[in-house]
N, C-alpha and C. Protein backbone atom coordinates (compact mmCIF):
# COMPACT_ATOMS: atom_id res chain seq x y z
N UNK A 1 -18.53 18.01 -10.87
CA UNK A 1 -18.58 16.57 -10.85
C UNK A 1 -20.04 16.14 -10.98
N UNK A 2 -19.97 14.98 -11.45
CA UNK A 2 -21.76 14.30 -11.83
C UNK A 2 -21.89 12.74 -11.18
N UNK A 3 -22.82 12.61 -11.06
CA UNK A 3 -23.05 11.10 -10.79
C UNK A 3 -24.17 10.47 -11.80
N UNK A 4 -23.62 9.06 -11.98
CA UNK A 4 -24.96 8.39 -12.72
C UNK A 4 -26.29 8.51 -11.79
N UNK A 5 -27.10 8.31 -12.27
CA UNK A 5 -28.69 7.75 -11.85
C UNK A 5 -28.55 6.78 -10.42
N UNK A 6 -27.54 5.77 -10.78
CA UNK A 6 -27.71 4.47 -9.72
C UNK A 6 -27.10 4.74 -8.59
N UNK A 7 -26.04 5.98 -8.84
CA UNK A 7 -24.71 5.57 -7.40
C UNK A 7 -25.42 6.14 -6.48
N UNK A 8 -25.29 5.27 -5.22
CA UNK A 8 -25.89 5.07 -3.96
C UNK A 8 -24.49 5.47 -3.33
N UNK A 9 -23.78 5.31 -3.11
CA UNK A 9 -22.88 5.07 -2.56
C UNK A 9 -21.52 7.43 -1.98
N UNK A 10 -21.86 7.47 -3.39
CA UNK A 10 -21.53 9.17 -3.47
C UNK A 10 -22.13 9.98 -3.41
N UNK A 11 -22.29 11.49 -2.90
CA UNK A 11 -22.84 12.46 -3.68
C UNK A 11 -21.89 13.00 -3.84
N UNK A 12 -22.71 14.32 -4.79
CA UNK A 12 -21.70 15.57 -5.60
C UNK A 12 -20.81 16.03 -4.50
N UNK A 13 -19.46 16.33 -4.65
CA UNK A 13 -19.04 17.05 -3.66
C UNK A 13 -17.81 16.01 -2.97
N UNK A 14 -18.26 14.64 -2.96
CA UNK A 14 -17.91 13.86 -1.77
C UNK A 14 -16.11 13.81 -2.18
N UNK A 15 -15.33 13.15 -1.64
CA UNK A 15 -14.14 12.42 -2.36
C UNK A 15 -13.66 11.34 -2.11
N UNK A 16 -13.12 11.17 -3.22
CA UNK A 16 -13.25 9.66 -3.68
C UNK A 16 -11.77 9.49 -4.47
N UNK A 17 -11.57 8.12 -3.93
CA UNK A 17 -10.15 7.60 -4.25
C UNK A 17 -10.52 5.83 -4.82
N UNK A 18 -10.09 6.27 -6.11
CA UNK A 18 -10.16 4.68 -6.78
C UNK A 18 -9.50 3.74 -6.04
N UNK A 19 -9.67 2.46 -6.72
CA UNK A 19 -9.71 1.52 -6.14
C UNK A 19 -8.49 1.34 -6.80
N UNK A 20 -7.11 0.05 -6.64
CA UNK A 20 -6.04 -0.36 -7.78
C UNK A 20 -6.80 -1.10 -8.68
N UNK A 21 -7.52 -1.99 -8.37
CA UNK A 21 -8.03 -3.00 -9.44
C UNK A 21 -9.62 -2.86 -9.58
N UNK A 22 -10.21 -2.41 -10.38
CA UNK A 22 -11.53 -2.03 -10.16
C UNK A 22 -12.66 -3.73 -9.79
N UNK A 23 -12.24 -4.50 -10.42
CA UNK A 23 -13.06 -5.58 -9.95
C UNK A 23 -12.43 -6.71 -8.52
N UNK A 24 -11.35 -5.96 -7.84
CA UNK A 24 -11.42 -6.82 -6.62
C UNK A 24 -11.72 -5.94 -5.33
N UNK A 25 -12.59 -6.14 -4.96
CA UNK A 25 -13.22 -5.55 -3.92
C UNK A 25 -12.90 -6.01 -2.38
N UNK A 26 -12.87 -7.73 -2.12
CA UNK A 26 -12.59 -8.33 -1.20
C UNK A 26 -12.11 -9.90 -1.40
N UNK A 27 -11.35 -10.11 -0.41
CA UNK A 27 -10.56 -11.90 -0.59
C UNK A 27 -9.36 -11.23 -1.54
N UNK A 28 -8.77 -12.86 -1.34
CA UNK A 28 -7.53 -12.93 -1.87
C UNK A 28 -7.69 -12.44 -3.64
N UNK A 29 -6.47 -11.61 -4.08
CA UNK A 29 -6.16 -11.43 -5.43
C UNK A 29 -6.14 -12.60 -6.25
N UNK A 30 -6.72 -12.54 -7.06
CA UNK A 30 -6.70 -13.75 -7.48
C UNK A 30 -6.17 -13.12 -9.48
N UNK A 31 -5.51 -13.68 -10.48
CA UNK A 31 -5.27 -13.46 -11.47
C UNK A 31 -6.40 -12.89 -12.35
N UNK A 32 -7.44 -12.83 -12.52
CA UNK A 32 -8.33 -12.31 -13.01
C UNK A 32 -8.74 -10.40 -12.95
N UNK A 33 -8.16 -10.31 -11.32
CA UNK A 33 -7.74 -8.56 -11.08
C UNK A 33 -7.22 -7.78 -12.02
N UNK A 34 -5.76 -8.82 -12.46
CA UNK A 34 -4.77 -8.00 -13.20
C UNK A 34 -5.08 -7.15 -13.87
N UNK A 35 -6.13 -7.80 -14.98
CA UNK A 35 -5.96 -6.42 -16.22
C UNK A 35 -7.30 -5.31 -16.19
N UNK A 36 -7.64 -5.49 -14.51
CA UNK A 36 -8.44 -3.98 -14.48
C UNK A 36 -7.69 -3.50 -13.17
N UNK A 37 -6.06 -3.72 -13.14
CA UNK A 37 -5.99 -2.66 -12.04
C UNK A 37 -5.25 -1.63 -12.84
N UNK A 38 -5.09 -0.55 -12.29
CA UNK A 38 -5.07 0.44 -12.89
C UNK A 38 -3.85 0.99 -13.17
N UNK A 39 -3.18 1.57 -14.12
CA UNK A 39 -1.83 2.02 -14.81
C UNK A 39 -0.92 0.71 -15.39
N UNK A 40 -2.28 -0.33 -15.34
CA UNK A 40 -1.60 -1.67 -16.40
C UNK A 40 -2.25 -1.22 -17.75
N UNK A 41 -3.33 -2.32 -17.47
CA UNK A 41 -3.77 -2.12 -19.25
C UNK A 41 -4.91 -1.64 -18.84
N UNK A 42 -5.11 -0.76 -17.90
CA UNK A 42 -6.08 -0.27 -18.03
C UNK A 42 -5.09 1.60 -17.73
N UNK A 43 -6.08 2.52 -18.07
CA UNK A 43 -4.93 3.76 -17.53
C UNK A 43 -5.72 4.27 -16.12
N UNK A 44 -4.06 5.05 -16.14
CA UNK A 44 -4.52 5.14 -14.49
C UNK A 44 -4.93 6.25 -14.10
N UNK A 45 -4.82 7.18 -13.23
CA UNK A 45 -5.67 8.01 -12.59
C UNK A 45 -4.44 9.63 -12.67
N UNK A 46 -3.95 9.89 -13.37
CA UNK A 46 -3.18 11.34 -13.50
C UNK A 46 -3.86 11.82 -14.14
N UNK A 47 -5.10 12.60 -13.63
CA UNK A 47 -5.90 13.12 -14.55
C UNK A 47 -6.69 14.00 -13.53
N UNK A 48 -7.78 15.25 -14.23
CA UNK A 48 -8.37 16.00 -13.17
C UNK A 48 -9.57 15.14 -13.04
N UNK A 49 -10.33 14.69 -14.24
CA UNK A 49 -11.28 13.86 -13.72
C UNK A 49 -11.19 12.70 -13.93
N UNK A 50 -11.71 11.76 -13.48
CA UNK A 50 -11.76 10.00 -14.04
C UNK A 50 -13.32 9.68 -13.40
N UNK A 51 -13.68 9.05 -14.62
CA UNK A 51 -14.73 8.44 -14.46
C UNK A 51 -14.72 6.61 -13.64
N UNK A 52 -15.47 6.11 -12.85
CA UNK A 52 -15.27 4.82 -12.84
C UNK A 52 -16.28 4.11 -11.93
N UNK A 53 -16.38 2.87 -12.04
CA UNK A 53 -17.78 2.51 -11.24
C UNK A 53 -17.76 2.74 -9.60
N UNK A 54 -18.70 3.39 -9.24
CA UNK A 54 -18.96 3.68 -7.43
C UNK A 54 -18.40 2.11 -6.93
N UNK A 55 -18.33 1.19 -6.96
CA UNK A 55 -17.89 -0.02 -6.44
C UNK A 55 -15.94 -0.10 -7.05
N UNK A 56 -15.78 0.69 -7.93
CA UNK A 56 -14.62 0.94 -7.52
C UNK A 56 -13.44 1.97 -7.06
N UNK A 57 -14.39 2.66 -6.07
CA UNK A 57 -14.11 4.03 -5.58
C UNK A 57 -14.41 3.60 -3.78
N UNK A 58 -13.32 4.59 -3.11
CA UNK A 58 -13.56 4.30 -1.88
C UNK A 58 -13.61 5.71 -1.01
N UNK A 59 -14.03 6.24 -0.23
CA UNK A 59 -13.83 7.37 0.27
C UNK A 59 -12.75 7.66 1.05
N UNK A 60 -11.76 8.67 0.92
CA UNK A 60 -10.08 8.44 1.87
C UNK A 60 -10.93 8.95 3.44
N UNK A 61 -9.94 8.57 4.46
CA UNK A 61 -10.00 9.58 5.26
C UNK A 61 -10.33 10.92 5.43
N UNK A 62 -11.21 11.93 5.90
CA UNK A 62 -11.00 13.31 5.86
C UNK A 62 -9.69 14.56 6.73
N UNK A 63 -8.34 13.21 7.45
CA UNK A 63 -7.67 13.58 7.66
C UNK A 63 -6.56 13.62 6.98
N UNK A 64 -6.46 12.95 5.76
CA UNK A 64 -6.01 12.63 4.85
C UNK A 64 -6.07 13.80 3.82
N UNK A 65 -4.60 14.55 3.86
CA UNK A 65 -4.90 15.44 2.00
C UNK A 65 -5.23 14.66 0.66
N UNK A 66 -5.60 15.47 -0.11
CA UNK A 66 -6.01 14.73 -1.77
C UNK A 66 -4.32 14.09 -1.79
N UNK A 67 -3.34 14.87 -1.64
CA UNK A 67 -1.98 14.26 -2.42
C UNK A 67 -1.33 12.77 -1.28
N UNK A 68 -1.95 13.15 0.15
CA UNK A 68 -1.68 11.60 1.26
C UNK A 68 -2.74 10.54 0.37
N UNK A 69 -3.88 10.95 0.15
CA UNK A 69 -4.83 9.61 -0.28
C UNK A 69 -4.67 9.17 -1.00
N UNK A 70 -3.85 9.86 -2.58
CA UNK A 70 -3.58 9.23 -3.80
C UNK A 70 -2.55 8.20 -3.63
N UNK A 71 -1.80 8.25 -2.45
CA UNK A 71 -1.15 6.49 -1.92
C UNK A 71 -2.12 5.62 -1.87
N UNK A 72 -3.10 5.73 -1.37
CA UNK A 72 -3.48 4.58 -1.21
C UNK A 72 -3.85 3.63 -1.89
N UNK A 73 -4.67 3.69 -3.11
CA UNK A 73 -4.83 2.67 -3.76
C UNK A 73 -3.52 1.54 -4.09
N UNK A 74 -2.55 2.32 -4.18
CA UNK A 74 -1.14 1.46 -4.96
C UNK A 74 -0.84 0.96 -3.68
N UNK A 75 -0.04 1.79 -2.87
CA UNK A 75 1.56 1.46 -2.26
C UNK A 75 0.23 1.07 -1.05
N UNK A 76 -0.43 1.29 -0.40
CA UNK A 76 -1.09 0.86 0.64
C UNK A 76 -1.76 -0.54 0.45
N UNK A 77 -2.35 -0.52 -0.93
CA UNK A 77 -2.83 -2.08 -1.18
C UNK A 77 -1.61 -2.66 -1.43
N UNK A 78 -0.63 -2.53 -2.05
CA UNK A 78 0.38 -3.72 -2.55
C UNK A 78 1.00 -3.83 -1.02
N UNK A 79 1.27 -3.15 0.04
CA UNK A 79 1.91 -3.37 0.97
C UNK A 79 0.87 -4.75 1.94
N UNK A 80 -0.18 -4.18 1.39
CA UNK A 80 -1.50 -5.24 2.48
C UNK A 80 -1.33 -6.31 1.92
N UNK A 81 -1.30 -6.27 0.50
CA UNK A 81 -1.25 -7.59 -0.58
C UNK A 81 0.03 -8.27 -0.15
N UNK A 82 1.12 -7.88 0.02
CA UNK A 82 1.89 -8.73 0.11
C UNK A 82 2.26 -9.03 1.69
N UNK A 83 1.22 -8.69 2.27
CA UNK A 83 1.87 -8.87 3.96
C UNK A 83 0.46 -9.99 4.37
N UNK A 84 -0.79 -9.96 3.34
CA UNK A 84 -1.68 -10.87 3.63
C UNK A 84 -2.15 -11.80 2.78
N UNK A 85 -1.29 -11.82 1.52
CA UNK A 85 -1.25 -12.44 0.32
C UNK A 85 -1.63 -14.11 0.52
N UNK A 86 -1.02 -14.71 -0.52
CA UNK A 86 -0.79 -15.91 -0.60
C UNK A 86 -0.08 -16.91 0.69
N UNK A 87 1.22 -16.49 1.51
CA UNK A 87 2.06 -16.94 2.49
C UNK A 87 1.27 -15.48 3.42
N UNK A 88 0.22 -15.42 4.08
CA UNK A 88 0.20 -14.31 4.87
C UNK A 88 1.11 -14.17 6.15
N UNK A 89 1.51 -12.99 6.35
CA UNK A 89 2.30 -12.62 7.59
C UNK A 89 1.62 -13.26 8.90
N UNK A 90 2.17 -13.84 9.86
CA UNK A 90 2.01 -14.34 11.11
C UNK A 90 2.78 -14.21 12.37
N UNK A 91 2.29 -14.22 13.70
CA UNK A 91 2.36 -13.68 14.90
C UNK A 91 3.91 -14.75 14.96
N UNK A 92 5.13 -14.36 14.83
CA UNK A 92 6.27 -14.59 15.02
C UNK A 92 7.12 -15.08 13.31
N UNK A 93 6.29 -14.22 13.01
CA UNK A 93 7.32 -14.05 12.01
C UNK A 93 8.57 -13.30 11.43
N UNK A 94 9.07 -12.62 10.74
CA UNK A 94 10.11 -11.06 10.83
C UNK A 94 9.22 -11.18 9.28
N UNK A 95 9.50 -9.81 9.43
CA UNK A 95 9.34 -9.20 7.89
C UNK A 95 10.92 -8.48 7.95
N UNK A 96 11.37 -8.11 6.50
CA UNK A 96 12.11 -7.15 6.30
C UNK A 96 11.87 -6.30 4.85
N UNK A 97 11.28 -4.80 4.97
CA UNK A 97 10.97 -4.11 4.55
C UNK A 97 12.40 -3.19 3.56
N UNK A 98 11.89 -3.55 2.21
CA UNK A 98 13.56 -2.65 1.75
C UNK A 98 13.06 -1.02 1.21
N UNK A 99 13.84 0.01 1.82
CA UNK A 99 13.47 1.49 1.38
C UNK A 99 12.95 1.95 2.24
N UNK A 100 12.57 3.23 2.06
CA UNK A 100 11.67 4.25 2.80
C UNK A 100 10.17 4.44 1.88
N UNK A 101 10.22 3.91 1.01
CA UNK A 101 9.05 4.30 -0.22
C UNK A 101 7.74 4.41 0.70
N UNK A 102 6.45 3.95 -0.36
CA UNK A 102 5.23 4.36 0.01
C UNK A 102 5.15 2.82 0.48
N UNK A 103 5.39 1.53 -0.26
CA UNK A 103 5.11 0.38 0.10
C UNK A 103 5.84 -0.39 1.11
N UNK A 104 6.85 0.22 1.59
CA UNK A 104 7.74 -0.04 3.07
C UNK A 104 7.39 0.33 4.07
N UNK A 105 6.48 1.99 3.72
CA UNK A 105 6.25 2.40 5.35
C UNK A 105 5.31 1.96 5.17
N UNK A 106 4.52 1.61 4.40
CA UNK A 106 2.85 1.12 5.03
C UNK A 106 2.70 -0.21 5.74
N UNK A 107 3.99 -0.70 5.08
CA UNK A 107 4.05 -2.54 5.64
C UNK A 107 4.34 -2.18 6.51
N UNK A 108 5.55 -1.35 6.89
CA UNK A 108 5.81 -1.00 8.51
C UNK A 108 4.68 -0.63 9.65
N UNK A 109 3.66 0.12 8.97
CA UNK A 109 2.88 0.65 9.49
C UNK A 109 1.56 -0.37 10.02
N UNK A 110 1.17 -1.17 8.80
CA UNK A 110 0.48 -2.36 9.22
C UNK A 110 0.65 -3.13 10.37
N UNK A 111 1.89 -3.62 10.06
CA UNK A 111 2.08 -4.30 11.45
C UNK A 111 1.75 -6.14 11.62
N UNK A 112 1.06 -6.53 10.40
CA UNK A 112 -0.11 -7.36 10.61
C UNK A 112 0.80 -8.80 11.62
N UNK A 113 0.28 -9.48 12.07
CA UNK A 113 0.83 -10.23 12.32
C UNK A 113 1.61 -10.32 13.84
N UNK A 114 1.96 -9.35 14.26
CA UNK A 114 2.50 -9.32 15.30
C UNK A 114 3.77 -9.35 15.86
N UNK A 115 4.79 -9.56 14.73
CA UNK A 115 5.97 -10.53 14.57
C UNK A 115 6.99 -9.39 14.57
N UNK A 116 8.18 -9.73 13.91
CA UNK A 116 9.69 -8.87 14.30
C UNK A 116 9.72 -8.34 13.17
N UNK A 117 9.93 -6.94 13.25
CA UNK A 117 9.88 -5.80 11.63
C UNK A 117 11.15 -5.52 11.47
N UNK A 118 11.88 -5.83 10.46
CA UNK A 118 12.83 -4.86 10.37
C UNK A 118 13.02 -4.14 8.93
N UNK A 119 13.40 -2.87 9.29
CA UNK A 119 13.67 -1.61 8.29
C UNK A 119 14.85 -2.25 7.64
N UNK A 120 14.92 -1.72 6.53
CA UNK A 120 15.90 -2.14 5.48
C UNK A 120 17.14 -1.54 5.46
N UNK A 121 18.04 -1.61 4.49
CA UNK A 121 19.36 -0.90 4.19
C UNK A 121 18.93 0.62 3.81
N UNK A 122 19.40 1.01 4.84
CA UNK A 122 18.90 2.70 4.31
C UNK A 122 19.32 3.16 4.80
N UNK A 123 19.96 4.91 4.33
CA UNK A 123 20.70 5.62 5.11
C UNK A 123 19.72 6.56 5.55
N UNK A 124 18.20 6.51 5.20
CA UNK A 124 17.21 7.22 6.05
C UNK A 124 16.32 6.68 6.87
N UNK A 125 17.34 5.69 8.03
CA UNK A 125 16.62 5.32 8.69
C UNK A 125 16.17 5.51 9.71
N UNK A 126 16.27 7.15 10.20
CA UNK A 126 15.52 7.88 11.33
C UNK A 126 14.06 7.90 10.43
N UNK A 127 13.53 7.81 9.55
CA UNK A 127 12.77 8.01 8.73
C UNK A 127 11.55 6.98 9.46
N UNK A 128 12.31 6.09 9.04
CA UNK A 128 11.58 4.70 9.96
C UNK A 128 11.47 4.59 11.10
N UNK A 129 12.22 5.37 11.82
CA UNK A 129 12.47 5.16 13.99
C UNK A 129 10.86 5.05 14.39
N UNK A 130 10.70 6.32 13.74
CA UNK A 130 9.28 6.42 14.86
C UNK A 130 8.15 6.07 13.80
N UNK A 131 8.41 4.98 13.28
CA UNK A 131 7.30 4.06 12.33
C UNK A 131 6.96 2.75 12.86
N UNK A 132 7.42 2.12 14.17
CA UNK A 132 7.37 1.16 14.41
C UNK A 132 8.22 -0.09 14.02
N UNK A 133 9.40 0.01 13.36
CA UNK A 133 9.85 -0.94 12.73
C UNK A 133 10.91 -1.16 14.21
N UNK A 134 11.14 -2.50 14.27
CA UNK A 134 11.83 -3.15 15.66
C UNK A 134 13.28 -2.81 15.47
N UNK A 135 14.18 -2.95 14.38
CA UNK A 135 15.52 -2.85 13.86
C UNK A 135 15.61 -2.24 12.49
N UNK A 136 16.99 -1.67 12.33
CA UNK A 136 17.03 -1.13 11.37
C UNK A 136 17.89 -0.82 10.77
N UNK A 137 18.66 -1.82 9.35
CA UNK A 137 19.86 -1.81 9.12
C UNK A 137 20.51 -1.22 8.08
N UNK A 138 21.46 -0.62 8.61
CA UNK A 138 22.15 1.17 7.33
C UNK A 138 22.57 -0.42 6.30
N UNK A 139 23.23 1.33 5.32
CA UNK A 139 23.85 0.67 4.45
C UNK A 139 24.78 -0.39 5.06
N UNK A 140 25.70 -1.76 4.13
CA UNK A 140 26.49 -2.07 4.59
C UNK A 140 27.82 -1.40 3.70
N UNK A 141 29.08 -1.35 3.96
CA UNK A 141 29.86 -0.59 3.14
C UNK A 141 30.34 -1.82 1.98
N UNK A 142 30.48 -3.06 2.13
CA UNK A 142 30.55 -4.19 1.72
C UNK A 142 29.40 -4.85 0.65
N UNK A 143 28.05 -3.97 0.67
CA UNK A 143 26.88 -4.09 0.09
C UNK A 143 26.36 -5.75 0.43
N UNK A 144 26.85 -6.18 1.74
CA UNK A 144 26.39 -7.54 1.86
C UNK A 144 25.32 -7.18 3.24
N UNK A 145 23.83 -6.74 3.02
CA UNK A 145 22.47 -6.00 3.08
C UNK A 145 22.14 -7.47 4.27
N UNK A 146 22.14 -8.05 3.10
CA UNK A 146 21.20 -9.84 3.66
C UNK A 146 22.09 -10.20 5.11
N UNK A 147 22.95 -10.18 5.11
CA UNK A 147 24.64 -10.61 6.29
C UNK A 147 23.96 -10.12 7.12
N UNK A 148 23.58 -8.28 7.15
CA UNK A 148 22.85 -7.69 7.96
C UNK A 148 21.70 -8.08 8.53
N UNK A 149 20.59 -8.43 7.91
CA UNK A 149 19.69 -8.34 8.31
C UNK A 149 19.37 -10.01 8.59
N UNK A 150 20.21 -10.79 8.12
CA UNK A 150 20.11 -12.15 9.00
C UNK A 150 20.92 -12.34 10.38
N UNK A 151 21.88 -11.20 10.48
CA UNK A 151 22.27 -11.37 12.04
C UNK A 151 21.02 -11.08 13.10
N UNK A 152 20.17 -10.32 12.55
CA UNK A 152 18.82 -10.12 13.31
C UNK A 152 17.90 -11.40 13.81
């Protein structure tokens, strides 16, 4: 691995996990992100090396494997993005999280807000028990999901 002249920020050796959108760094998403986040129109990161600017690289955890950190840019930002977005999450609100994916448990995991979590229609929802989510509703056999999770 090499570094330019300027980066302050890396040395050789270090690791480093891109960013989703290389030009939003902080504050709200705003439409201008879009077409440098990454596996849109810009390509994305399945590759052994990728080049990209030190300001859009972040260092993971060192408890974190290479294959845990490569969540993060996506399913960890879109879960933050949409729990602190535009309508941000607030202290008595419910969320309801659908799946077990990467962007369900992290919302689960966040927490932000303070409010009532509930896990989605899923038949892996020991998956979720010990994730923090408050309730957690199986399939319905009827596929009426919403019935469920508004008796909550």
């Amino acid at each position: 691995m090499a570094l330019g002249d300027s980066v302050t920020r890396f040395a050789v050796g270090d690791r480093a996990c891109p960013t989703f959108s290389n030009n939003w760094v902080a504050g709200p998403a705003r439409a201008e992100h879009l077409p440098t986040s990454l596996g849109g129109f810009v390509d994305g990161v399945l590759a052994e090396y990728v080049v990209c600017d030190e300001t859009a690289a972040v260092k993971p955890p060192e408890y974190l494997s290479f294959e845990q950190a490569a969540c993060l840019p996506c399913a960890a930002v879109t879960a933050r993005a949409a729990l602190n977005g535009p309508t941000p999450v607030r202290a008595g609100d419910t969320v309801l999280t659908l799946g077990t994916g990467g962007v369900s448990m992290f919302a689960v995991q966040f927490r932000f807000g303070g409010g009532e979590w509930t896990g989605s229609h899923d038949r892996r929802a020991d998956v979720r028990a010990d994730r923090s989510a408050d309730h957690h509703v199986l399939e319905d056999p009827a596929g009426d999901h919403g019935r469920l999770a508004r008796r909550l």
